[in-house]
N, C-alpha and C. Protein backbone atom coordinates (compact mmCIF):
# COMPACT_ATOMS: atom_id res chain seq x y z
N UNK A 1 69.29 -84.23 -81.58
CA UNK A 1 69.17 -84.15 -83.02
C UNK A 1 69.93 -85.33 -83.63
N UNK A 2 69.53 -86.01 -84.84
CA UNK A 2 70.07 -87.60 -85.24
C UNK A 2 71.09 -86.36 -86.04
N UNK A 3 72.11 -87.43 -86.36
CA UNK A 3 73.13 -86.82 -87.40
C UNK A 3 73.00 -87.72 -88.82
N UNK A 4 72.67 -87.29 -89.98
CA UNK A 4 72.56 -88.12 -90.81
C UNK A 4 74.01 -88.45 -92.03
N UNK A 5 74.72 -89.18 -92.00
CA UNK A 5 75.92 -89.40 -92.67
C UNK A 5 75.61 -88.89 -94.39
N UNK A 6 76.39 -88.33 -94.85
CA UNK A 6 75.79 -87.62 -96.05
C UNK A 6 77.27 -87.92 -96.95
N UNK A 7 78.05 -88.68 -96.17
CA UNK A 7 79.40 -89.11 -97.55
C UNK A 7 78.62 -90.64 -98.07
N UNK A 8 79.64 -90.47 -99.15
CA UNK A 8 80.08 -92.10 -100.41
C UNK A 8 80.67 -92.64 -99.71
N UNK A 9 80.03 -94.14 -99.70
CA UNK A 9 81.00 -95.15 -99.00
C UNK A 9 82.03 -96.21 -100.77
N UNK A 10 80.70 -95.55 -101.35
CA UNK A 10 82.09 -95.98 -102.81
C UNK A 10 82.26 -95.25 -103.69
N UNK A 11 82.98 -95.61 -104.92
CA UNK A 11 83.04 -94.52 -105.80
C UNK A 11 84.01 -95.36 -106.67
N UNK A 12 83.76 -94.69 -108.33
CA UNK A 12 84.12 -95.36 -109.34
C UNK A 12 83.97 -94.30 -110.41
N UNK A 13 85.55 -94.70 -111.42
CA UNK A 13 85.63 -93.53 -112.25
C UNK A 13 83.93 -94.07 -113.49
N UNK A 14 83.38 -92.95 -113.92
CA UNK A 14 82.34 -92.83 -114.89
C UNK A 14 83.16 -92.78 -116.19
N UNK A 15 82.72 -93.89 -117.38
CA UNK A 15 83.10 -93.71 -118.69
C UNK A 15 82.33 -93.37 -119.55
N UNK A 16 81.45 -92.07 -119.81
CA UNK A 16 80.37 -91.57 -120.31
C UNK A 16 80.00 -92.56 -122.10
N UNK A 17 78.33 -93.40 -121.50
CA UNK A 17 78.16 -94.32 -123.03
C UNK A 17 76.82 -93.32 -123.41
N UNK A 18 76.76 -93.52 -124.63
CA UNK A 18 75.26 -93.14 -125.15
C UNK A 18 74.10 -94.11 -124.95
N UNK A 19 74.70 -95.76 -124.33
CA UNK A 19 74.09 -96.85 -124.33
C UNK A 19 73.84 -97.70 -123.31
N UNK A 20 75.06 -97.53 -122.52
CA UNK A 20 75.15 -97.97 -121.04
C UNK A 20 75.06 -97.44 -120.00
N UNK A 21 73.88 -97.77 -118.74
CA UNK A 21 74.11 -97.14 -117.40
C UNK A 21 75.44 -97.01 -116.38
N UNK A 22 75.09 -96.72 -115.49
CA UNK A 22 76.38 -96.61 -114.62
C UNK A 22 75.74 -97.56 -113.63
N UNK A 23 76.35 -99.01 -113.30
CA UNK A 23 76.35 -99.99 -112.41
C UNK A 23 75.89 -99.50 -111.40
N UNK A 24 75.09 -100.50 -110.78
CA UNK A 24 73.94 -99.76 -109.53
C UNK A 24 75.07 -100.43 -108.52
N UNK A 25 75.22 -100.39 -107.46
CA UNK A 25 76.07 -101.31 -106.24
C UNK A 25 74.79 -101.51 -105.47
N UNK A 26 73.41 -101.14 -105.89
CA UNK A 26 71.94 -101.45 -104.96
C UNK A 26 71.34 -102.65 -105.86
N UNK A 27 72.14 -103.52 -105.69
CA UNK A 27 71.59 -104.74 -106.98
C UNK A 27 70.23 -105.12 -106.09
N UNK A 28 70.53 -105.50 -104.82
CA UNK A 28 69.53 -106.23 -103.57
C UNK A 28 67.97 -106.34 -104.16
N UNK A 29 67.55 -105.55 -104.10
CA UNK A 29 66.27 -105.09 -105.45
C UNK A 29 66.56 -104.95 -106.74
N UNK A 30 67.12 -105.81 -107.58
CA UNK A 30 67.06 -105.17 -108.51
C UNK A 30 66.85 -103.88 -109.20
N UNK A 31 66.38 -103.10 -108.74
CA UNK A 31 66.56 -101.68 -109.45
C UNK A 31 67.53 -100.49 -108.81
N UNK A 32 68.04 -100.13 -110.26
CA UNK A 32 69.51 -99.08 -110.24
C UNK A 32 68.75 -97.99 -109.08
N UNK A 33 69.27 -97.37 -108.31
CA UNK A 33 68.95 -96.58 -107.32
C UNK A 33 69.83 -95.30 -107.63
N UNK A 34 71.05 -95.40 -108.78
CA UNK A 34 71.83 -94.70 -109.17
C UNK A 34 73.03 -93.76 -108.22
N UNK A 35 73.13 -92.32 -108.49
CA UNK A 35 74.50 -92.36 -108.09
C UNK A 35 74.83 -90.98 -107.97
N UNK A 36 75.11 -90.17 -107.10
CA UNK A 36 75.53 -88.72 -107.62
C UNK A 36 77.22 -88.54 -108.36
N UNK A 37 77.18 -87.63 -108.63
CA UNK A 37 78.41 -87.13 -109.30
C UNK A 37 79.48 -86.14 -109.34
N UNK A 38 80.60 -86.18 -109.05
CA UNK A 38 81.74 -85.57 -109.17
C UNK A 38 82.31 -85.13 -110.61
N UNK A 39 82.33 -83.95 -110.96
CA UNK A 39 82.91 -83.91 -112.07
C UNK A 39 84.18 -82.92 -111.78
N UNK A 40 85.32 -83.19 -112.91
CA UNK A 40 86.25 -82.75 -112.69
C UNK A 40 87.05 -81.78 -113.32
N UNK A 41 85.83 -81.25 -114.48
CA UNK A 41 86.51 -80.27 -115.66
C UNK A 41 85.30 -79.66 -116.13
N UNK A 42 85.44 -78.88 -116.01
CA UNK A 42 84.68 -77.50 -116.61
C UNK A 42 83.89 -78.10 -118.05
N UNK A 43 82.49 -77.98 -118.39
CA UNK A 43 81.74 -78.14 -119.19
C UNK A 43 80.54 -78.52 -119.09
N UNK A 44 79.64 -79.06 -120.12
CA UNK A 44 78.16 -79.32 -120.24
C UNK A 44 78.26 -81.19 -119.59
N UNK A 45 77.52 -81.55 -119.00
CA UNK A 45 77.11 -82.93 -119.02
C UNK A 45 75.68 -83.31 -119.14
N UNK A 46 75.54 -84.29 -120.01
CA UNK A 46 74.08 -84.84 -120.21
C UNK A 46 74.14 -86.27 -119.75
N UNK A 47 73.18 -86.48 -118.75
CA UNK A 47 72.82 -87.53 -117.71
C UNK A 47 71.09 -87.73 -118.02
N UNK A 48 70.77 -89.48 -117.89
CA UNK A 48 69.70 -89.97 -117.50
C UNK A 48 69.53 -89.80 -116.12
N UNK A 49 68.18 -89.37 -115.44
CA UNK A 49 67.83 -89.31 -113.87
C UNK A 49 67.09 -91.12 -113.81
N UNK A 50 67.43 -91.08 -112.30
CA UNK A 50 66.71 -92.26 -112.47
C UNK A 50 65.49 -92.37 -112.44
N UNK A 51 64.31 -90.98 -112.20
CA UNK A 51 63.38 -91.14 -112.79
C UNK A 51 63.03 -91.19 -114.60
N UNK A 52 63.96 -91.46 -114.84
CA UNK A 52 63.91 -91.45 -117.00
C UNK A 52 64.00 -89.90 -117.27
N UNK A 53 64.11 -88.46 -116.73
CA UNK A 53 64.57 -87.42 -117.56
C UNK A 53 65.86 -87.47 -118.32
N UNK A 54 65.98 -86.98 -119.09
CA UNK A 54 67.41 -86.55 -119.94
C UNK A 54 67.69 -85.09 -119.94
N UNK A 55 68.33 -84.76 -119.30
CA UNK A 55 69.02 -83.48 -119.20
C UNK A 55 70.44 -83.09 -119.41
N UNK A 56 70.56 -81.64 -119.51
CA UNK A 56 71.86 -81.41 -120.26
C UNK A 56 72.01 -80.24 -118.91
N UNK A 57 73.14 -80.10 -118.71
CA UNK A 57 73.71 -79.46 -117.11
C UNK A 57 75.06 -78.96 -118.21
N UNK A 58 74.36 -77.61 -118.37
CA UNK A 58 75.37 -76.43 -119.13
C UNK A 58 76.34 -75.80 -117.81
N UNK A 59 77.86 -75.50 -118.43
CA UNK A 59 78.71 -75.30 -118.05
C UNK A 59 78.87 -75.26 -116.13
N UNK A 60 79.00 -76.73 -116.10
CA UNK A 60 79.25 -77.38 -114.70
C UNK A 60 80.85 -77.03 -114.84
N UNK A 61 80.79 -76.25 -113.56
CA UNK A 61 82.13 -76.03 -112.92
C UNK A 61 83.39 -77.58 -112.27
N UNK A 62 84.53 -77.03 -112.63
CA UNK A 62 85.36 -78.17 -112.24
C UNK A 62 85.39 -78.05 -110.45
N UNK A 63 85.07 -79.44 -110.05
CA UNK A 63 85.25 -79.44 -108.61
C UNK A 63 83.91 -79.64 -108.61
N UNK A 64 82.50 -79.66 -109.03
CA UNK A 64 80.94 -79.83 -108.61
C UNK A 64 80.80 -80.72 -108.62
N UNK A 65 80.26 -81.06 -107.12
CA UNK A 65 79.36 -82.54 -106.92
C UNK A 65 78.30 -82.10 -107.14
N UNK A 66 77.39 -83.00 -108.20
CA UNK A 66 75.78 -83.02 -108.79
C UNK A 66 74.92 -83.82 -108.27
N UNK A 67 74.27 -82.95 -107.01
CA UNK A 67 73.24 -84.02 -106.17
C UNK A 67 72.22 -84.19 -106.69
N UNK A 68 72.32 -85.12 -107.70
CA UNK A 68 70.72 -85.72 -108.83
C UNK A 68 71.33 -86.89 -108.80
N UNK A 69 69.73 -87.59 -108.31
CA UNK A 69 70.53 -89.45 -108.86
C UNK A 69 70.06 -89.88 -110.20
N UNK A 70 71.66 -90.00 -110.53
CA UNK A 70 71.94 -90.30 -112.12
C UNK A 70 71.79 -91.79 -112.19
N UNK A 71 71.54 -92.48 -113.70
CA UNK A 71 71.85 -93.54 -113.67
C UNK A 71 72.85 -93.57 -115.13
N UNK A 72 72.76 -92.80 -115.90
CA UNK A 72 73.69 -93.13 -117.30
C UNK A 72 74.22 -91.33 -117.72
N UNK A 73 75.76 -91.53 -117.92
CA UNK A 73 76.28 -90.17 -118.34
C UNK A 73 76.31 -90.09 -119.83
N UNK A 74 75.89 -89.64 -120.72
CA UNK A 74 75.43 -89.38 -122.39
C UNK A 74 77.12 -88.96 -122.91
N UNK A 75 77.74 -90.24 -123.86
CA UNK A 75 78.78 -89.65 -124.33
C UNK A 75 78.82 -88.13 -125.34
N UNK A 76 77.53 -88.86 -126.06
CA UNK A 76 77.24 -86.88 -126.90
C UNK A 76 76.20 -86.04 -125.97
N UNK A 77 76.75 -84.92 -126.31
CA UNK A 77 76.69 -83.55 -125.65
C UNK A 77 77.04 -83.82 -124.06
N UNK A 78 77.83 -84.39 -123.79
CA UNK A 78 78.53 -84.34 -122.63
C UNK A 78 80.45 -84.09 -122.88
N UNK A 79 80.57 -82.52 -122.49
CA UNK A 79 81.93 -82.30 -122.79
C UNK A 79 83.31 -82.52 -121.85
N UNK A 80 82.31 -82.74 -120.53
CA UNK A 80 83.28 -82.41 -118.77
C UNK A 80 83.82 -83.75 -119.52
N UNK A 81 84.97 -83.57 -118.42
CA UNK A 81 86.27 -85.13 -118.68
C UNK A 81 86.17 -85.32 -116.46
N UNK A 82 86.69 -86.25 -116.23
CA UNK A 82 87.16 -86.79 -114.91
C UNK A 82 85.94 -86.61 -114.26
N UNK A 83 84.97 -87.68 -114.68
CA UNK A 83 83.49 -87.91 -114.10
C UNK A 83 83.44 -89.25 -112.93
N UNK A 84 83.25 -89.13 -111.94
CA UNK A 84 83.37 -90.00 -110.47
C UNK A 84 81.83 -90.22 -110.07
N UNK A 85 81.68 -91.52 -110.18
CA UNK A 85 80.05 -91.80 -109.60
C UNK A 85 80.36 -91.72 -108.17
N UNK A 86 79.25 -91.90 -106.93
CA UNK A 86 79.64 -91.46 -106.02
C UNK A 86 78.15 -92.49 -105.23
N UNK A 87 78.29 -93.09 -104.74
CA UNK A 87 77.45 -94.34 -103.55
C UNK A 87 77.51 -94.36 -102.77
C-alpha cells in the first residue's frame, strides 16, 4: 500500500482582506492552487474556494483544520482570530 504524506511543508499566519488573496507558494503555473486552514478561535469564517465560491463556515471550532482549498479569507463576516494558511 503507497503511503501518501498528508502534512504542510509551509505555513503562514492569514491576515483576513475583503480584497486580497492569500499568496499561492504554487507560483510555477501561475495559478493560486490555494491553501487549507487552521483556525484558532471559535467563530464564523468567510473564504473564497479556489473554484470562485464564497462561503461563510458558521461557528468553526477553535483548533479546526478546514480541508477546502481556500484562496482569500473575507475580513467582513469573518469573526475567528489566529487564522494559519497551511501548504
Amino acid at each position: 500500500m503507497a503511503y501518501q504524506k498528508l502534512q504542510a511543508y509551509r505555513a503562514a499566519a492569514v491576515t483576513p482582506s475583503d480584497t486580497a488573496d492569500i499568496p499561492s507558494v504554487s507560483t510555477a503555473t501561475g495559478k493560486n492552487f490555494g491553501c487549507v486552514l487552521y483556525v484558532g478561535s471559535t467563530g464564523n469564517l468567510k473564504v473564497e474556494t479556489v473554484g470562485g465560491d464564497e462561503v461563510t463556515l458558521v461557528n468553526v471550532n477553535s483548533g479546526t483544520f478546514v480541508p477546502v482549498q481556500v484562496k482569500k479569507v473575507f475580513a467582513t463576516g469573518t469573526t475567528v482570530t489566529n487564522v494559519i494558511a497551511l501548504w
